[in-house]
PDB file of N, CA and C in Angstrom:
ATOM      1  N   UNK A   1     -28.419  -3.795  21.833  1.00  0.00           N
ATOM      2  CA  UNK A   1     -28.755  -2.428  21.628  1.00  0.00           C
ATOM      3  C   UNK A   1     -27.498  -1.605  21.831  1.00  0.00           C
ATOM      4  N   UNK A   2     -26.934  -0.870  20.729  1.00  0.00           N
ATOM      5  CA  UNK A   2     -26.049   0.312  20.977  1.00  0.00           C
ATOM      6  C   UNK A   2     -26.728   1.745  21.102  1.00  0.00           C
ATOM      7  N   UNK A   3     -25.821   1.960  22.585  1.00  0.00           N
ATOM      8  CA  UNK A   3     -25.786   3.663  23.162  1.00  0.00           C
ATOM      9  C   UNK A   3     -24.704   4.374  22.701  1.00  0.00           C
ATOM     10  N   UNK A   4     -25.427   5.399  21.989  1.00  0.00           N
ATOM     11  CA  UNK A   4     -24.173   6.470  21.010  1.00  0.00           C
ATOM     12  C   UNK A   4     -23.469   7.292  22.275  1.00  0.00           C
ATOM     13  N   UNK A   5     -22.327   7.669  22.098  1.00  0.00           N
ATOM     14  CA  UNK A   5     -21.344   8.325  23.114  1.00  0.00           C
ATOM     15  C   UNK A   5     -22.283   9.907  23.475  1.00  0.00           C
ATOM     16  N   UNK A   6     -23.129  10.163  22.401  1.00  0.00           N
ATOM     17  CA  UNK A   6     -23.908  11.584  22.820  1.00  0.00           C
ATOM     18  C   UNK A   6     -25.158  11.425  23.413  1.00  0.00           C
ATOM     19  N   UNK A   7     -25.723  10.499  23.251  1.00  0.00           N
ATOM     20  CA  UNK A   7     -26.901  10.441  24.617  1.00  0.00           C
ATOM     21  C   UNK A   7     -26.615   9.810  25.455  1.00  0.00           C
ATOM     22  N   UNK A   8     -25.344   8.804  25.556  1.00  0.00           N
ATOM     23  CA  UNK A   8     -25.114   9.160  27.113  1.00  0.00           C
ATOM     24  C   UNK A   8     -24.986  10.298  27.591  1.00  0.00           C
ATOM     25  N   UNK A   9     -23.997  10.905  26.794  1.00  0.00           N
ATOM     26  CA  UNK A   9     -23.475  12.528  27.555  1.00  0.00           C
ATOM     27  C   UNK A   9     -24.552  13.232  28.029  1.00  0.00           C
ATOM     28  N   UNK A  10     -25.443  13.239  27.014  1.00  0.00           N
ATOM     29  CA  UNK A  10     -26.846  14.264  27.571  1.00  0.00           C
ATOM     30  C   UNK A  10     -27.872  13.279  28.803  1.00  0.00           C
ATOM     31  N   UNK A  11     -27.630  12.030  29.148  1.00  0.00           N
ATOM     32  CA  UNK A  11     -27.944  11.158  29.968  1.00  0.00           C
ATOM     33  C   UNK A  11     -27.715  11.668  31.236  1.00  0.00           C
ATOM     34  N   UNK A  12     -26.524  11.693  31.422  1.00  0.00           N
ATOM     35  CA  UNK A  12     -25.471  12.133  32.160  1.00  0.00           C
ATOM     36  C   UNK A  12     -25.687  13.726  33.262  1.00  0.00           C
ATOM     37  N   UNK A  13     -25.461  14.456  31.836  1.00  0.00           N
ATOM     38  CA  UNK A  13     -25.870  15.242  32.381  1.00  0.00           C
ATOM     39  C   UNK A  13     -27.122  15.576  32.866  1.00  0.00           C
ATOM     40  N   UNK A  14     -27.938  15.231  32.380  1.00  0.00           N
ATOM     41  CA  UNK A  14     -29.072  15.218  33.072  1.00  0.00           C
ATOM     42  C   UNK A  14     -29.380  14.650  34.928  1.00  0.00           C
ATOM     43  N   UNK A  15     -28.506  13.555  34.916  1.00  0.00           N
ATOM     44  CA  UNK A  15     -28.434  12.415  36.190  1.00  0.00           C
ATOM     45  C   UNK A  15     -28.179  13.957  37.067  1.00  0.00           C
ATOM     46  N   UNK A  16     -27.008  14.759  36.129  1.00  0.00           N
ATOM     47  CA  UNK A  16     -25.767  15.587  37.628  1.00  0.00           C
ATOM     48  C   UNK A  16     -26.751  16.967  37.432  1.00  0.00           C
ATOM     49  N   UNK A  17     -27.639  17.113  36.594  1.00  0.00           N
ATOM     50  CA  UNK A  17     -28.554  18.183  37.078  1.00  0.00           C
ATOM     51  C   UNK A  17     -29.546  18.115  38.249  1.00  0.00           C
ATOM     52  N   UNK A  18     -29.583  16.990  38.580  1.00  0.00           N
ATOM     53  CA  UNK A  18     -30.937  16.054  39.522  1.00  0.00           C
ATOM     54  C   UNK A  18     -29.947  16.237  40.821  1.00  0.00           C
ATOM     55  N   UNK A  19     -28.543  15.800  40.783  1.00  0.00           N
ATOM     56  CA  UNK A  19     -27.772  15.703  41.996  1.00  0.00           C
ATOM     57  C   UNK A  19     -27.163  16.729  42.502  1.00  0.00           C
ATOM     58  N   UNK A  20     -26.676  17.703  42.026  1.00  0.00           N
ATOM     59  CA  UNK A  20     -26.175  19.045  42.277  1.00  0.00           C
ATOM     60  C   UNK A  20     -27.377  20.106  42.300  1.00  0.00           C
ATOM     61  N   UNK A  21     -28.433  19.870  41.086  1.00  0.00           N
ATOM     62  CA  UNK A  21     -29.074  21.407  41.231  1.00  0.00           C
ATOM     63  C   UNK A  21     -28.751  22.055  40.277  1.00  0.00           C
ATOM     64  N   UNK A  22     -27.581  21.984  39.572  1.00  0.00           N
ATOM     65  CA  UNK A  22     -27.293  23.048  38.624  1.00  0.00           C
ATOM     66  C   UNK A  22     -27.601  22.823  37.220  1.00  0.00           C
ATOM     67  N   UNK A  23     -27.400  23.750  36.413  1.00  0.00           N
ATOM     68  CA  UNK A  23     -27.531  24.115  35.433  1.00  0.00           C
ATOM     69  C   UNK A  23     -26.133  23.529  34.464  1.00  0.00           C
ATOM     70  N   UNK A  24     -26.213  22.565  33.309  1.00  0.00           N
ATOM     71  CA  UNK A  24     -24.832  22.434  32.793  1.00  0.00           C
ATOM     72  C   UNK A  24     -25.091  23.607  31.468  1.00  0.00           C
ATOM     73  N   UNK A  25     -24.259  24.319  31.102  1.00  0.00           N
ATOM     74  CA  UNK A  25     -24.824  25.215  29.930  1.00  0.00           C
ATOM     75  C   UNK A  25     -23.812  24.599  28.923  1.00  0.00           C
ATOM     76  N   UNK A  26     -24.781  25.099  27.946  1.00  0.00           N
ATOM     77  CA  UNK A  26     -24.082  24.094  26.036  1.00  0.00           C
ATOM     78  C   UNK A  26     -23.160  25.281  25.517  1.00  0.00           C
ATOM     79  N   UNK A  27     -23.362  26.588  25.825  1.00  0.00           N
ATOM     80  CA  UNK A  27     -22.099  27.510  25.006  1.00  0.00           C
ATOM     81  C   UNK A  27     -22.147  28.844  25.564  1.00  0.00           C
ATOM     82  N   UNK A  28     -20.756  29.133  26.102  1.00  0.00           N
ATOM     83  CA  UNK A  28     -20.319  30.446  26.758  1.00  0.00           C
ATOM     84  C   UNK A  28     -21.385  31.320  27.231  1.00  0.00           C
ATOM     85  N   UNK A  29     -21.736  31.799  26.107  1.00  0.00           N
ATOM     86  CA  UNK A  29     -23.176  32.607  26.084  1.00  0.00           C
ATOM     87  C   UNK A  29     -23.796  32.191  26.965  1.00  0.00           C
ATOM     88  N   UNK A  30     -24.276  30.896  26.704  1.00  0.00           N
ATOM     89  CA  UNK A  30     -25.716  30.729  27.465  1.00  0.00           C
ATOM     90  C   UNK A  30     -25.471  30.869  29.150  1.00  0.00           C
ATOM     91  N   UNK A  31     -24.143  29.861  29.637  1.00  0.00           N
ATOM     92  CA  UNK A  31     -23.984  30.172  30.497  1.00  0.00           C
ATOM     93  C   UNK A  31     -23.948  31.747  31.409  1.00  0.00           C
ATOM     94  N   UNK A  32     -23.420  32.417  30.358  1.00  0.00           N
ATOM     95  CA  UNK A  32     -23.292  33.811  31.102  1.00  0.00           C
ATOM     96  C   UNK A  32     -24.628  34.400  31.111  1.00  0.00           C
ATOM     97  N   UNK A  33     -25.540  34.249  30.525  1.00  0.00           N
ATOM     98  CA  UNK A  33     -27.019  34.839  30.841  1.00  0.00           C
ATOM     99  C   UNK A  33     -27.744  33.925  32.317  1.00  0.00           C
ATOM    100  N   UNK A  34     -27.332  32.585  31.887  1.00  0.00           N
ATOM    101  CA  UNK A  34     -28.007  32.034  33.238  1.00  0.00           C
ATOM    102  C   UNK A  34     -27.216  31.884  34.136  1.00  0.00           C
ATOM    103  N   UNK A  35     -26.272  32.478  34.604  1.00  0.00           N
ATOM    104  CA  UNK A  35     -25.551  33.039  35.918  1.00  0.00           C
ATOM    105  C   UNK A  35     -25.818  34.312  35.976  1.00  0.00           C
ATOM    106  N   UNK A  36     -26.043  34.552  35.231  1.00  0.00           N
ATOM    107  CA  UNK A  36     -26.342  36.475  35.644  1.00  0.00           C
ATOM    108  C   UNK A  36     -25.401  37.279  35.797  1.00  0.00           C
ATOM    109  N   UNK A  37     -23.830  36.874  34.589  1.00  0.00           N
ATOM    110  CA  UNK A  37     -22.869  37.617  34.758  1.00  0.00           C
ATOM    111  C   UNK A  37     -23.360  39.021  34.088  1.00  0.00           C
ATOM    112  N   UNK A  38     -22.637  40.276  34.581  1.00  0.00           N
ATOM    113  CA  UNK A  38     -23.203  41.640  34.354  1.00  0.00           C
ATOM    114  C   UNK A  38     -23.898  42.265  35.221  1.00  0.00           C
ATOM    115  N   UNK A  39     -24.296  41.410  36.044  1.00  0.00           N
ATOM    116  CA  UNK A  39     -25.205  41.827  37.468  1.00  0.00           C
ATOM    117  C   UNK A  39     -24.597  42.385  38.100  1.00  0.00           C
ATOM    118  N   UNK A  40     -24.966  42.968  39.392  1.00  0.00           N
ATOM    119  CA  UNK A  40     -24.124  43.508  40.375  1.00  0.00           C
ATOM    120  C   UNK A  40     -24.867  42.914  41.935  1.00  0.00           C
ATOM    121  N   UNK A  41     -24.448  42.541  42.903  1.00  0.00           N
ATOM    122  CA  UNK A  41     -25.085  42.342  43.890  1.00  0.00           C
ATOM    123  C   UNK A  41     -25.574  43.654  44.757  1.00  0.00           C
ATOM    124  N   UNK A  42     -26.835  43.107  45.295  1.00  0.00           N
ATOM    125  CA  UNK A  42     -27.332  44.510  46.232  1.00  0.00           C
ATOM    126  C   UNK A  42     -28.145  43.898  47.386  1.00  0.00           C
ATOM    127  N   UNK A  43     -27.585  44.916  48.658  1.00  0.00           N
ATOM    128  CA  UNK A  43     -28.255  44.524  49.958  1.00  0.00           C
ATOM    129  C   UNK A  43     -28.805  45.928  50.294  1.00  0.00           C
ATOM    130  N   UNK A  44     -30.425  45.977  50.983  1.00  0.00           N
ATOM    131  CA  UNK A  44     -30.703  47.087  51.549  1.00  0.00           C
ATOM    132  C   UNK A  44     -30.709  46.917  52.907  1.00  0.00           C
ATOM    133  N   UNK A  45     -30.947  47.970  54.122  1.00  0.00           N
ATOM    134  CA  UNK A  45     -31.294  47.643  54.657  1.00  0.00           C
ATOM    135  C   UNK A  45     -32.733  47.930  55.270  1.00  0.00           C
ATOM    136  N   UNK A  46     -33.363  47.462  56.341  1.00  0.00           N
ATOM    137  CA  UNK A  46     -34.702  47.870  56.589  1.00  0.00           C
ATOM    138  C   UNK A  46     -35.025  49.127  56.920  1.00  0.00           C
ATOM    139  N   UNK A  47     -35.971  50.025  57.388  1.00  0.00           N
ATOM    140  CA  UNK A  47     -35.676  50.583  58.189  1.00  0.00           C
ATOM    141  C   UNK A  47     -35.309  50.957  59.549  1.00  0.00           C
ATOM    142  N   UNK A  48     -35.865  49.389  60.251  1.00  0.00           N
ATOM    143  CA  UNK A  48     -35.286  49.097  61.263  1.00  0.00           C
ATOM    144  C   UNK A  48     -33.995  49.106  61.755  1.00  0.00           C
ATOM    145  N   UNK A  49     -32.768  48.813  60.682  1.00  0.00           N
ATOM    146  CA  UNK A  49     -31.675  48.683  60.392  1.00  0.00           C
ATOM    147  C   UNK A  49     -30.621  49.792  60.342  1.00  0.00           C
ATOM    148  N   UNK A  50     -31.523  50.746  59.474  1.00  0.00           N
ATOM    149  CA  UNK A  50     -31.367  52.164  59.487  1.00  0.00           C
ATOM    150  C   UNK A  50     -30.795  52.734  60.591  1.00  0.00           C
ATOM    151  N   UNK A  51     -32.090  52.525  61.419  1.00  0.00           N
ATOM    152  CA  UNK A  51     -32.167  53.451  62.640  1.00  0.00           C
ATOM    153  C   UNK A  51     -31.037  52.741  63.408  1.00  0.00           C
ATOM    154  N   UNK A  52     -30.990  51.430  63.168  1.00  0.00           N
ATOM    155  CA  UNK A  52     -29.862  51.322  64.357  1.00  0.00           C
ATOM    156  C   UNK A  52     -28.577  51.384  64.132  1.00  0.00           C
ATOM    157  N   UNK A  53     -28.321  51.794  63.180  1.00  0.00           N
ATOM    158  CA  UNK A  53     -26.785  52.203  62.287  1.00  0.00           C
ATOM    159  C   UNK A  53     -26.905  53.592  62.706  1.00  0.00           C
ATOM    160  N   UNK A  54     -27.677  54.567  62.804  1.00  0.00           N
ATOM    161  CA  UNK A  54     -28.114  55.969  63.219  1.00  0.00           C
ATOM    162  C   UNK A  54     -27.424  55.719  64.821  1.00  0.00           C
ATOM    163  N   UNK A  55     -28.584  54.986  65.212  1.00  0.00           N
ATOM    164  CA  UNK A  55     -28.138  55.327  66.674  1.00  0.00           C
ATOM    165  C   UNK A  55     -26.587  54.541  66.998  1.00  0.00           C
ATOM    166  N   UNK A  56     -26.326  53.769  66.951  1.00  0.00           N
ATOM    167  CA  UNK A  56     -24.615  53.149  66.907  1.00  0.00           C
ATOM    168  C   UNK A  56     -23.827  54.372  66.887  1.00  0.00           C
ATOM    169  N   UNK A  57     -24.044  55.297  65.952  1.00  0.00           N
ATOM    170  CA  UNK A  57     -23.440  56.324  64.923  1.00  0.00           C
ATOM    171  C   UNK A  57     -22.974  57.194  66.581  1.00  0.00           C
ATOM    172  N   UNK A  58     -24.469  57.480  66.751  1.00  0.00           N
ATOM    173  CA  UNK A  58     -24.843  58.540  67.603  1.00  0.00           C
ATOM    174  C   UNK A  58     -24.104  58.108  68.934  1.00  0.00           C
ATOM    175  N   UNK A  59     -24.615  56.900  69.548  1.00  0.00           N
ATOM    176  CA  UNK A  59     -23.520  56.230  71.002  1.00  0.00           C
ATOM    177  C   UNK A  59     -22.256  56.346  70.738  1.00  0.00           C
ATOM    178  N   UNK A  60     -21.394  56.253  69.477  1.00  0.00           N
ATOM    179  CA  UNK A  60     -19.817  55.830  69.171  1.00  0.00           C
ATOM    180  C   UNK A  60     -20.081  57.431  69.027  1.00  0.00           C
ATOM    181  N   UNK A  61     -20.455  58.667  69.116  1.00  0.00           N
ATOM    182  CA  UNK A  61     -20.255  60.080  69.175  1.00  0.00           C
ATOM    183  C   UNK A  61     -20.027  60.561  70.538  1.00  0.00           C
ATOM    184  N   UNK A  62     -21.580  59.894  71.272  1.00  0.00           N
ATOM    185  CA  UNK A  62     -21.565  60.606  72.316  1.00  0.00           C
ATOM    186  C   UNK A  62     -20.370  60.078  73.182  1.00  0.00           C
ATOM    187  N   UNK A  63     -19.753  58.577  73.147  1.00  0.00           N
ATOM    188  CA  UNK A  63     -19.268  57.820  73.750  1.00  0.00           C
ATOM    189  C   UNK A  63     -17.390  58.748  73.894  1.00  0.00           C
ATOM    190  N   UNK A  64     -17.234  59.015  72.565  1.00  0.00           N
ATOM    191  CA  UNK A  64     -16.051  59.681  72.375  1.00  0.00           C
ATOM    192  C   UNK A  64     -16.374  61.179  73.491  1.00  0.00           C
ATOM    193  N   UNK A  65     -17.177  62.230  73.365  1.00  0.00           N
ATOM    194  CA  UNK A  65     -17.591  63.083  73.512  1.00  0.00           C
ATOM    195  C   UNK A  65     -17.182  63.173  75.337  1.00  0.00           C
ATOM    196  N   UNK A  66     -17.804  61.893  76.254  1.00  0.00           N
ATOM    197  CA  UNK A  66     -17.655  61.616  77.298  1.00  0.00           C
ATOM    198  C   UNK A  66     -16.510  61.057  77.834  1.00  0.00           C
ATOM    199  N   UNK A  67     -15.528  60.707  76.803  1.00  0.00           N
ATOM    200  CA  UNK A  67     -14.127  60.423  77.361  1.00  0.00           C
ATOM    201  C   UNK A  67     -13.430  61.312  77.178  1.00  0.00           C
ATOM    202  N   UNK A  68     -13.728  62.980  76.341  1.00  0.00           N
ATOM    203  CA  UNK A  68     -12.630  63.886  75.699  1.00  0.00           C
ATOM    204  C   UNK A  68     -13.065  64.983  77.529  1.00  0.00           C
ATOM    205  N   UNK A  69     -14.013  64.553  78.259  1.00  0.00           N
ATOM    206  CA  UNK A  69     -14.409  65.207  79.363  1.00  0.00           C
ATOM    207  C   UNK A  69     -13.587  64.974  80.853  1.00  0.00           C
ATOM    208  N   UNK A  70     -13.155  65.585  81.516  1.00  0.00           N
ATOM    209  CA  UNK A  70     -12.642  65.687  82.759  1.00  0.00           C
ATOM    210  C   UNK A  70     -13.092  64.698  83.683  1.00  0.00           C
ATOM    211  N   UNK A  71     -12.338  63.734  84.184  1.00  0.00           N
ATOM    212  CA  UNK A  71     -13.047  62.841  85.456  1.00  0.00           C
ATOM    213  C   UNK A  71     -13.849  63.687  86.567  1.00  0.00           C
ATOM    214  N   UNK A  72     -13.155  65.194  86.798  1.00  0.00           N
ATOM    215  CA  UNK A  72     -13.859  65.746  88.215  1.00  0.00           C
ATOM    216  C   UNK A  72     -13.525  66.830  87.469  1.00  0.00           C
ATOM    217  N   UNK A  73     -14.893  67.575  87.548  1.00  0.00           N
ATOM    218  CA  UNK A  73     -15.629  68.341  87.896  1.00  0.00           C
ATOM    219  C   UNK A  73     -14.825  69.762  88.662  1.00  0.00           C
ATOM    220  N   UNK A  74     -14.213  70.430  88.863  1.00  0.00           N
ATOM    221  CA  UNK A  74     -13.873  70.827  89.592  1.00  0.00           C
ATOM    222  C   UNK A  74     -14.586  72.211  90.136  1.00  0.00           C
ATOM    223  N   UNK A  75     -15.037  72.795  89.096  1.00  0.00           N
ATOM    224  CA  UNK A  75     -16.786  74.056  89.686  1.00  0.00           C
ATOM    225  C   UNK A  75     -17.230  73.247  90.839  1.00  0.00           C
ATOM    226  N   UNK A  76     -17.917  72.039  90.538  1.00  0.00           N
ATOM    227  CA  UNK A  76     -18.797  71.268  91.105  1.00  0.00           C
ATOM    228  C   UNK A  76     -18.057  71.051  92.580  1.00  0.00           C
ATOM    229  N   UNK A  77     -16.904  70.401  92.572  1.00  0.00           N
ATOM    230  CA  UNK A  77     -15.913  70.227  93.895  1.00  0.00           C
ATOM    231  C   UNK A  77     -16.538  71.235  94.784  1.00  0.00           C
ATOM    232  N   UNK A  78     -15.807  72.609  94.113  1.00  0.00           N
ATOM    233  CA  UNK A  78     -15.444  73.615  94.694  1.00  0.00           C
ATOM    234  C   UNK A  78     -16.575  74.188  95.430  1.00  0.00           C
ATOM    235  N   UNK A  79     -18.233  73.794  94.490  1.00  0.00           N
ATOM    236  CA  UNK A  79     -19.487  74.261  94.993  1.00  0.00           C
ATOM    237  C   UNK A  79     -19.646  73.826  96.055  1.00  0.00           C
ATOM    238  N   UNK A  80     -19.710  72.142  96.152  1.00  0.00           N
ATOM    239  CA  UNK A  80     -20.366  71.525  97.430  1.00  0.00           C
ATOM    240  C   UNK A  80     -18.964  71.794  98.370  1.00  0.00           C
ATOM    241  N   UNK A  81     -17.903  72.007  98.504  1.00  0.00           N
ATOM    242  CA  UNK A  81     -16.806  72.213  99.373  1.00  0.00           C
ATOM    243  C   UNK A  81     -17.460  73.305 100.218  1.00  0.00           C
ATOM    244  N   UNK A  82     -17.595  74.638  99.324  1.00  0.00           N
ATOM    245  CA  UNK A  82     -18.487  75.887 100.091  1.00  0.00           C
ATOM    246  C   UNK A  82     -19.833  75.809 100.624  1.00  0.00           C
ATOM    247  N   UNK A  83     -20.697  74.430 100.225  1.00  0.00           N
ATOM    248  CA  UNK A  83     -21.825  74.158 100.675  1.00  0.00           C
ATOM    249  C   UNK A  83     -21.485  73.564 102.161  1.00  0.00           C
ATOM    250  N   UNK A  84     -20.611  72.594 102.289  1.00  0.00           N
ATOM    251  CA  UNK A  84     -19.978  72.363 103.260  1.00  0.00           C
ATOM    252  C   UNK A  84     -19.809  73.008 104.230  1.00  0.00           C
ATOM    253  N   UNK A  85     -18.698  73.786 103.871  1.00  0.00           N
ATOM    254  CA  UNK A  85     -18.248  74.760 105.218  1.00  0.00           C
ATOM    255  C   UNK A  85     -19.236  76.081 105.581  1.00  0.00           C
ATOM    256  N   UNK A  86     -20.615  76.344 104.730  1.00  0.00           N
ATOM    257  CA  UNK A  86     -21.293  77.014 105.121  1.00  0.00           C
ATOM    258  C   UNK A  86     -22.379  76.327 106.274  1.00  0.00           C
ATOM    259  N   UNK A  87     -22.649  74.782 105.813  1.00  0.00           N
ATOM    260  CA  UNK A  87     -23.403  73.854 107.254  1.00  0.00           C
ATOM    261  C   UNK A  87     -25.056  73.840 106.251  1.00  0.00           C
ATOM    262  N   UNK A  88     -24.528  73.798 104.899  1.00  0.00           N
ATOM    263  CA  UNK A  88     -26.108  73.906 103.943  1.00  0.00           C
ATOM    264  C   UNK A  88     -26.619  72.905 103.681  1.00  0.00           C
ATOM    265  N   UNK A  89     -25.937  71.620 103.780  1.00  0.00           N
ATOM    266  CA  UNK A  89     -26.194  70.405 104.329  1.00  0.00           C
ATOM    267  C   UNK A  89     -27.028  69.995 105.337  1.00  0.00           C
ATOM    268  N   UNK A  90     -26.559  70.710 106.577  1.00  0.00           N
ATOM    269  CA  UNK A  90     -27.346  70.745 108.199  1.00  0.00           C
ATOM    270  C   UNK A  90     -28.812  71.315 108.222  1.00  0.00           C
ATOM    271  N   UNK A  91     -29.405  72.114 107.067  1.00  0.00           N
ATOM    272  CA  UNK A  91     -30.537  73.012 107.164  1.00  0.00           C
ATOM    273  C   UNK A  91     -31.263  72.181 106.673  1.00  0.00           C
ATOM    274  N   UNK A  92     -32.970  72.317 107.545  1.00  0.00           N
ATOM    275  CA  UNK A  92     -34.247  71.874 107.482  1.00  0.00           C
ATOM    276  C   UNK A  92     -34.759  71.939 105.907  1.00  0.00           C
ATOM    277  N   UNK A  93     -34.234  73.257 105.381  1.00  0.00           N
ATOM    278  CA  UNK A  93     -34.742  73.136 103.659  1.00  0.00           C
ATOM    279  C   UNK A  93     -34.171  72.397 102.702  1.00  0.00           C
ATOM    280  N   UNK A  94     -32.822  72.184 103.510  1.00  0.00           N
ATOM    281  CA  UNK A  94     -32.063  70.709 102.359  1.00  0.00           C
ATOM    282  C   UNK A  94     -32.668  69.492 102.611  1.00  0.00           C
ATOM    283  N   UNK A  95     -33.196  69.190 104.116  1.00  0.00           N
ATOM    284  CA  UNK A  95     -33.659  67.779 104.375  1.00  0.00           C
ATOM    285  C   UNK A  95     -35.029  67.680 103.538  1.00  0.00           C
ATOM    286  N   UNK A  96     -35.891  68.771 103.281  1.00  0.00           N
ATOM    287  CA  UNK A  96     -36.759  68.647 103.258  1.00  0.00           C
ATOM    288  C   UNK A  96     -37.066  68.541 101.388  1.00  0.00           C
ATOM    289  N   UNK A  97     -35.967  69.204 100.835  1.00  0.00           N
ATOM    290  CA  UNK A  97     -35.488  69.396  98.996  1.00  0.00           C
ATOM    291  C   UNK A  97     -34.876  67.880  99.106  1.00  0.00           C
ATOM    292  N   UNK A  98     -34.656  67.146  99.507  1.00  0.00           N
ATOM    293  CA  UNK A  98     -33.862  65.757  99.252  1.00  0.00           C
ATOM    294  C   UNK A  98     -35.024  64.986  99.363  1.00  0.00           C
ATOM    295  N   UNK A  99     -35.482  65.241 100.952  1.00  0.00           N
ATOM    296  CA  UNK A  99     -36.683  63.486 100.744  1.00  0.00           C
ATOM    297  C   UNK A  99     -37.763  63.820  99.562  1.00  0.00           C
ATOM    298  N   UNK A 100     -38.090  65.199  99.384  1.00  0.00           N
ATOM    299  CA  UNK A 100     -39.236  65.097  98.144  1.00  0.00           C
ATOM    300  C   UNK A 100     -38.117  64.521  97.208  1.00  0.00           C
ATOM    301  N   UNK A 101     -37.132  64.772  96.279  1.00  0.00           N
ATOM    302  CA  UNK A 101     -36.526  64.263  95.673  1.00  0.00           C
ATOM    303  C   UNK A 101     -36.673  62.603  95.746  1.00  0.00           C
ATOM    304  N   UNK A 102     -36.258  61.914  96.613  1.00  0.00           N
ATOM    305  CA  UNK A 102     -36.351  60.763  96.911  1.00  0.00           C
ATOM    306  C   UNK A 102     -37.719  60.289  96.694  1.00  0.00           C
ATOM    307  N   UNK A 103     -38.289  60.797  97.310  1.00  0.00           N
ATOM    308  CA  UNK A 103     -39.746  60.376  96.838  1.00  0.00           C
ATOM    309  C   UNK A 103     -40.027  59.939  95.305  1.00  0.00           C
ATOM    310  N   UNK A 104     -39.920  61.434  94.966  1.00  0.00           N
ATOM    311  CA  UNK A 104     -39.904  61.147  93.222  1.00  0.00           C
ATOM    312  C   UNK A 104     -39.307  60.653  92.605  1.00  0.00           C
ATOM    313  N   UNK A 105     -38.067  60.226  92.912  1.00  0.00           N
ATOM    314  CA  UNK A 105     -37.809  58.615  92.456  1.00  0.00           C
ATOM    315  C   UNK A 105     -38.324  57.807  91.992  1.00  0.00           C
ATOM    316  N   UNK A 106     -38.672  57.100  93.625  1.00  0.00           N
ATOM    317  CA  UNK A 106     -39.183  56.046  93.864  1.00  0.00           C
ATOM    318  C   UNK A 106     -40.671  55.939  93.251  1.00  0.00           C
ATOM    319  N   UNK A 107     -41.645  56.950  93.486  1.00  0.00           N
ATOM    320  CA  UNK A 107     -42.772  56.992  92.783  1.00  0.00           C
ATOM    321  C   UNK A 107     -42.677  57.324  91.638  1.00  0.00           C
TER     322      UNK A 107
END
């Protein structure tokens, strides 16, 4: 029995469509329709995704925002310095404005 040189070829290819997966295409054309040249690729994202590109956005803002700020305070210094030397610390209405504070914390 003789095998013509063209059904092997189409033999063949057939075997390396089974082993690879792919597609062999017969002329330019065809190939370029079944690759899908002309396409463009596209990714969305969720909205889940969204939001967290939002908030990233928003931390890398606030984050800058909090380093363009002063280590100390210096109003603030200057307040509790005069709270200090007035003894506003020592008074029954501060002990008593702190532990409710504390409280509400904790509860």
């Amino acid at each position: 029995m003789l095998i013509s040189s063209v059904s092997q070829s189409q033999s063949m290819q057939g075997e390396l469509r089974k082993v690879d997966g792919t597609r062999r295409a017969k002329s330019g054309e065809q190939a370029s329709k079944e690759s899908g040249a002309g396409r463009t690729d596209r990714s969305d994202l969720s909205a889940d995704g969204r939001k967290r590109r939002n908030v990233e956005g928003e931390v890398r803002m606030l984050s800058s925002m909090v380093k363009g700020q002063p280590d100390v305070r210096t109003e603030r210094v200057e307040e509790a310095r005069i709270r200090v030397s007035s003894g506003y610390y020592n008074t029954e209405s501060f002990a008593e404005t702190l532990a409710a504070k504390i409280i509400d914390t904790v509860v």
